[in-house]
Protein backbone atom coordinates (compact mmCIF):
# COMPACT_ATOMS: atom_id res chain seq x y z
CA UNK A 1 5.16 64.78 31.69
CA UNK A 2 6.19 60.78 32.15
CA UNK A 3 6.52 58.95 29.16
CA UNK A 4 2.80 57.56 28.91
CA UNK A 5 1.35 60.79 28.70
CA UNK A 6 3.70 62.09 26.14
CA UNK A 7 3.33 59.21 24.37
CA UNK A 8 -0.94 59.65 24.16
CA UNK A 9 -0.59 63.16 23.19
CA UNK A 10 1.82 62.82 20.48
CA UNK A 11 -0.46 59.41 18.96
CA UNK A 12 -3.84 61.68 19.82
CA UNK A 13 -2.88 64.88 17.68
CA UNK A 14 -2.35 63.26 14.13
CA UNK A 15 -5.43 60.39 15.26
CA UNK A 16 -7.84 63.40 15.75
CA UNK A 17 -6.97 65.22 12.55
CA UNK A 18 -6.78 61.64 10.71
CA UNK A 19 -10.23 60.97 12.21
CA UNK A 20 -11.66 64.02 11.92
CA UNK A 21 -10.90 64.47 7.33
CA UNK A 22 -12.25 60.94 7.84
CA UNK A 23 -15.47 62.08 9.59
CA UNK A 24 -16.01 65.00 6.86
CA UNK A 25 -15.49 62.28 3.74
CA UNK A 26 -17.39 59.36 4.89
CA UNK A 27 -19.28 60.49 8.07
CA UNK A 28 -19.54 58.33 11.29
CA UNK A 29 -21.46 55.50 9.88
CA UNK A 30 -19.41 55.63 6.89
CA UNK A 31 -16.23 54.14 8.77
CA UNK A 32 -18.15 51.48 10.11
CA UNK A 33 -19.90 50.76 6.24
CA UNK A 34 -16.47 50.71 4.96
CA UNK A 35 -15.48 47.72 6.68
CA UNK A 36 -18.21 45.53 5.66
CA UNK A 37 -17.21 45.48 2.19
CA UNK A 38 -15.06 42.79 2.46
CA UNK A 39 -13.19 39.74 4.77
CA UNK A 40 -10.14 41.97 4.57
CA UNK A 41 -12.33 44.70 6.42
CA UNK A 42 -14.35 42.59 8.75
CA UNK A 43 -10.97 41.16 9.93
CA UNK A 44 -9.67 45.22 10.92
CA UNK A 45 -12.88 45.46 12.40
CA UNK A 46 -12.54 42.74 14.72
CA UNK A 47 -9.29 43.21 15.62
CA UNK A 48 -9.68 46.89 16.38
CA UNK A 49 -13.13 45.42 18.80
CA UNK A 50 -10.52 43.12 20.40
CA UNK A 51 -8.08 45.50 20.74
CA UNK A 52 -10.21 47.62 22.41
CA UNK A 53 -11.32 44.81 24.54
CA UNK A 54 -8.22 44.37 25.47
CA UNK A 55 -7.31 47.44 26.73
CA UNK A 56 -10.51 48.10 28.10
CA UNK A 57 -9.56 44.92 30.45
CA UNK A 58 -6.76 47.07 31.06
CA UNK A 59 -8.59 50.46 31.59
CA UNK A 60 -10.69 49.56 34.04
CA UNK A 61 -9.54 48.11 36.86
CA UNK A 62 -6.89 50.80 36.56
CA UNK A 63 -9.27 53.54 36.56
CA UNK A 64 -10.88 51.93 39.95
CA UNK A 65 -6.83 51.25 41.72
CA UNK A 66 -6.32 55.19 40.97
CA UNK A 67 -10.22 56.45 42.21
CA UNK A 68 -11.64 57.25 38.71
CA UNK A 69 -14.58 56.45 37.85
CA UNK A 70 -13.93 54.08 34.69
CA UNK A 71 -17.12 54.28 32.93
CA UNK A 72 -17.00 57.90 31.46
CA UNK A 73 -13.96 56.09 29.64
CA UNK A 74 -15.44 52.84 28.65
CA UNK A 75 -18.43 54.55 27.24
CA UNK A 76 -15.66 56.94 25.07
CA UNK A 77 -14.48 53.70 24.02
CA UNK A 78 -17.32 52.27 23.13
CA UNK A 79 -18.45 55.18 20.91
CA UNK A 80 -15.17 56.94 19.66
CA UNK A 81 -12.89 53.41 19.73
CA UNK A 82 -9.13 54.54 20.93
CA UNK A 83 -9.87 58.10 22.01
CA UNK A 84 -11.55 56.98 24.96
CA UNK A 85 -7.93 55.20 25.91
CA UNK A 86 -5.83 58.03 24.36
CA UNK A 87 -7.88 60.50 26.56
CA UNK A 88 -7.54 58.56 29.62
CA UNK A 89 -3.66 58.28 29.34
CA UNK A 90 -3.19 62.38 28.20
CA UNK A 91 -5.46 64.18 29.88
CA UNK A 92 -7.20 62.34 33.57
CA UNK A 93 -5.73 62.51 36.46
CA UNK A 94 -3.13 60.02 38.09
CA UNK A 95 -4.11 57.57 35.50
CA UNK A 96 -0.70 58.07 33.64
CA UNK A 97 1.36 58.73 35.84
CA UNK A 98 0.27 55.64 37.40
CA UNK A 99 0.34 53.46 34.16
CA UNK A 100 3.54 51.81 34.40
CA UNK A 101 4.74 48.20 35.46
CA UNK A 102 4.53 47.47 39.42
């Protein structure tokens, strides 16, 4: 397993339990109502969308140079924020193993 992969897996197994006691206190739209309570929480917000952004920049044309198909992992993205990333990297094909520097 190269070091990307390990690296996704390790991040992915606490992120899904964190995310999942989060789902069962606040439910889905509750994360999202959290964050409008205050600047402090609009600025997470934001940075988390242009993190994402980011990587998705990232993600893509990656997915395309390997012959994924990128959009199963934009729209996991889009909806579930870093799993969609954190997926791509641990469990599709090529895509990690193929992640490092050229």
């Amino acid at each position: 397993m190269n070091t990307n992969r390990t690296l996704a897996v390790i991040l992915l197994i606490p992120f899904t339990v964190l995310t999942i006691y989060a789902l069962a206190e606040v439910g889905y739209v509750g994360i999202f109502d959290y964050q409008r309570h205050s600047p402090a929480g609009w600025q997470v917000f934001v940075d988390l969308v242009i993190a994402l952004l980011l990587v998705l920049t990232w993600m893509i044309p990656e997915a395309r140079r390997v012959g994924r198909n990128p959009w199963p992992w934009v729209a996991l993205t889009l909806v579930l924020g870093s799993f969609g990333p954190l997926l791509y990297l641990a469990f599709g094909k090529g895509g990690a193993e193929s992640g490092t520097a050229e």
